[in-house]
Protein backbone atom coordinates (compact mmCIF):
# COMPACT_ATOMS: atom_id res chain seq x y z
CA UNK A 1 5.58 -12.78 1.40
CA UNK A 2 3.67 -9.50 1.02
CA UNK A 3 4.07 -6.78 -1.19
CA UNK A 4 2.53 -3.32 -0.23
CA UNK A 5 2.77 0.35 -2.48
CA UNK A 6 3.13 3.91 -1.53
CA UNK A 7 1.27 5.18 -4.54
CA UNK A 8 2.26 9.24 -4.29
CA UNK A 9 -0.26 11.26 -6.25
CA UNK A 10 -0.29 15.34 -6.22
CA UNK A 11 1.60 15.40 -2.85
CA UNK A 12 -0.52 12.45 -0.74
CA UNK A 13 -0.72 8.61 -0.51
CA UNK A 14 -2.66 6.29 -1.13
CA UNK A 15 -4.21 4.48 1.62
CA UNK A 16 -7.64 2.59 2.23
CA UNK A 17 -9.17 1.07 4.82
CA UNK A 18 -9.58 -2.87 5.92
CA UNK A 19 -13.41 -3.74 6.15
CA UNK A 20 -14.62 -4.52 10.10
CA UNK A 21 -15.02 -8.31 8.93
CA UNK A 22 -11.30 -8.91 8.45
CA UNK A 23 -9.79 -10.94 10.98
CA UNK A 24 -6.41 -9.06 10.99
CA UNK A 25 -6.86 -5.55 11.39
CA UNK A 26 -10.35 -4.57 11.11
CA UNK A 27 -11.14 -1.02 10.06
CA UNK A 28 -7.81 0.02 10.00
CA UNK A 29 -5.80 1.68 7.14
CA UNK A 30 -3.25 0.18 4.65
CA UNK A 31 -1.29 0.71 1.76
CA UNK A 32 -2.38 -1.26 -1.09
CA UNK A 33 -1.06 -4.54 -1.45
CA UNK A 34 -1.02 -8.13 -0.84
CA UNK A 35 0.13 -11.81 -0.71
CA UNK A 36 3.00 -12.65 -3.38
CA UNK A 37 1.56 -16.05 -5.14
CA UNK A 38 3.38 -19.50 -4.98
CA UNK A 39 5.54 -18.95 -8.24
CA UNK A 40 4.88 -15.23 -8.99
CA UNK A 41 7.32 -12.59 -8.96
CA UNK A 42 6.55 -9.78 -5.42
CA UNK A 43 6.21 -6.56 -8.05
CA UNK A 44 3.79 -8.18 -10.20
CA UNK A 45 2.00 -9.67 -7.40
CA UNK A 46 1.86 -6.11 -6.55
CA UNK A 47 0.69 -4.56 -9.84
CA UNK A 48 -2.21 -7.44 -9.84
CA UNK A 49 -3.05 -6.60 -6.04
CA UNK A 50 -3.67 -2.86 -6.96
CA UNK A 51 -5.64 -3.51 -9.53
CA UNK A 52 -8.40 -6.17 -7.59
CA UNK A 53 -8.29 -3.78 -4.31
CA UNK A 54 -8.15 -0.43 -5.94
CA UNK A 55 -8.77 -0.69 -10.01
CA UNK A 56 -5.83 1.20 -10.68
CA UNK A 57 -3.07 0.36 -13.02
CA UNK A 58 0.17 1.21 -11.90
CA UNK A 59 4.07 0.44 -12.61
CA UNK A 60 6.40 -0.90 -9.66
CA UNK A 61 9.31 1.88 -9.56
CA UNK A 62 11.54 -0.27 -6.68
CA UNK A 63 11.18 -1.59 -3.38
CA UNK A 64 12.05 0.66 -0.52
CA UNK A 65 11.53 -1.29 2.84
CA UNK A 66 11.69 -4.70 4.11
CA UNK A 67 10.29 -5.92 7.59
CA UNK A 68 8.68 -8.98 9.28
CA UNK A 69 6.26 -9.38 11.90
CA UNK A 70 4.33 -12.43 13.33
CA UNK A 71 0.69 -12.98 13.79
CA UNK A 72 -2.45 -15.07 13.72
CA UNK A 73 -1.47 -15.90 17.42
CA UNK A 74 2.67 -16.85 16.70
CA UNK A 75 1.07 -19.17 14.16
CA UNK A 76 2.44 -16.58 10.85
CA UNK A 77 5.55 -15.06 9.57
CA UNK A 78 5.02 -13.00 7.33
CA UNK A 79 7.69 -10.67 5.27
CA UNK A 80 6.63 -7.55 3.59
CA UNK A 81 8.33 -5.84 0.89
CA UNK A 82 7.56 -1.87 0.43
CA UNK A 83 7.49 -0.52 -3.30
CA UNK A 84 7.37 2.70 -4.71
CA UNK A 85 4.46 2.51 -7.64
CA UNK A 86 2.88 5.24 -9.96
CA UNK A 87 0.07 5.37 -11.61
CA UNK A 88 0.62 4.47 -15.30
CA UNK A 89 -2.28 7.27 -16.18
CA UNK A 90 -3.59 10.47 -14.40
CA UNK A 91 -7.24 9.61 -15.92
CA UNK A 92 -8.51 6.82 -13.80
CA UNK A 93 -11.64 5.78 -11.72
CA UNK A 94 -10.45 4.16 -7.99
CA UNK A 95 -12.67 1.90 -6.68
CA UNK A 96 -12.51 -0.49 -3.70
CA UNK A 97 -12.75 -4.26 -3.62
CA UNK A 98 -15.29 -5.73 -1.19
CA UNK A 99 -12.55 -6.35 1.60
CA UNK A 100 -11.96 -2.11 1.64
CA UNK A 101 -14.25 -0.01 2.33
CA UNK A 102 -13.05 3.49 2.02
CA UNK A 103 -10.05 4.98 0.93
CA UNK A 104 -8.07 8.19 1.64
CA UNK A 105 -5.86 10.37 0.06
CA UNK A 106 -3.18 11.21 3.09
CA UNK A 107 -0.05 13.71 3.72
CA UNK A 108 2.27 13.27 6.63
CA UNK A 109 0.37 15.53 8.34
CA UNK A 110 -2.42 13.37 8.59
CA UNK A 111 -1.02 10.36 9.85
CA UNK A 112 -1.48 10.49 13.65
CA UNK A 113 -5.07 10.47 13.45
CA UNK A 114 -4.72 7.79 10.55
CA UNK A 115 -6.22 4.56 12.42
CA UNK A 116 -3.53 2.46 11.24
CA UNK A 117 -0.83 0.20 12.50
CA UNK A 118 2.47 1.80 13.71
CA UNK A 119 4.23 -0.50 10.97
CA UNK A 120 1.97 1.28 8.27
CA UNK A 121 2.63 4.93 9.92
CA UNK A 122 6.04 3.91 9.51
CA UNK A 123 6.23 3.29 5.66
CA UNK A 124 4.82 5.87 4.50
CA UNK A 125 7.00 8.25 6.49
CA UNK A 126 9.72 6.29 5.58
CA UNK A 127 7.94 6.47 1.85
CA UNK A 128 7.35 10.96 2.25
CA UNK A 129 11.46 10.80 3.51
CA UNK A 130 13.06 8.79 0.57
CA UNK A 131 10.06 9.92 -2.84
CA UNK A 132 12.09 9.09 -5.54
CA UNK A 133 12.16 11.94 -8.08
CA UNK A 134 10.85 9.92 -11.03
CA UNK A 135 8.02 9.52 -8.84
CA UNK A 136 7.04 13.10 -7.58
CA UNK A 137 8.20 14.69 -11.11
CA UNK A 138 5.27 12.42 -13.18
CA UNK A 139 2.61 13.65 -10.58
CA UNK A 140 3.11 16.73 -10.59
């Protein structure tokens, strides 16, 4: 299980970008998120995964999509859970954990020269389409 966030932040998201030594993916851009530990519950999985790839503290506002897909040659099945998150201060300092290494600030706009997977394209216009309004009235 995998949790991933569509952080929304004066009118972009969040997304940053897989380093080239990554076996799944390399060098291309995802939202922020992670593997759900044995035992842990997927939105605090998610609030710990922001915080070791990005250094932000945020608050899980609700998931919003649910999907599967299978890799590592057939050998993985892997189910990701989509949550809205915001940032639980406007005064922070991002900065990327060793597997990232850059990040971007993106609008819908942007997305088809966004190197990412069609899966990732897909949430976050998924994410744009259904912004709760708790979410886009605190970043205002």
């Amino acid at each position: 299980i995998v949790g991933s966030g569509f952080l929304h932040h004066q009118g972009k998201v969040l997304v940053i970008q897989r380093s080239f030594d990554e076996a799944f993916l390399p060098g291309f851009f995802e939202l922020p998120g992670g593997k759900v530990d044995f035992g842990e519950n997927p939105s605090d999985a998610l609030k710990r995964e922001f915080f070791e790839e990005v250094n932000l503290n945020v608050s899980v506002i609700g998931p919003y999509r649910t999907f599967s897909y299978i890799s590592d040659e057939g050998r993985r099945h892997t189910v990701e859970i989509v949550y809205f998150v915001q940032l639980n201060s406007n005064d922070f300092t991002l900065r990327l954990s060793p597997a990232h290494i850059s990040y971007q600030w993106v609008n819908l706009e942007d997305l088809d020269q966004l190197q990412a997977s069609n899966e990732v394209k897909q949430n976050i216009k998924i994410g744009f389409e259904h912004l709760p309004n708790k979410v886009v009235s605190s970043q205002k």
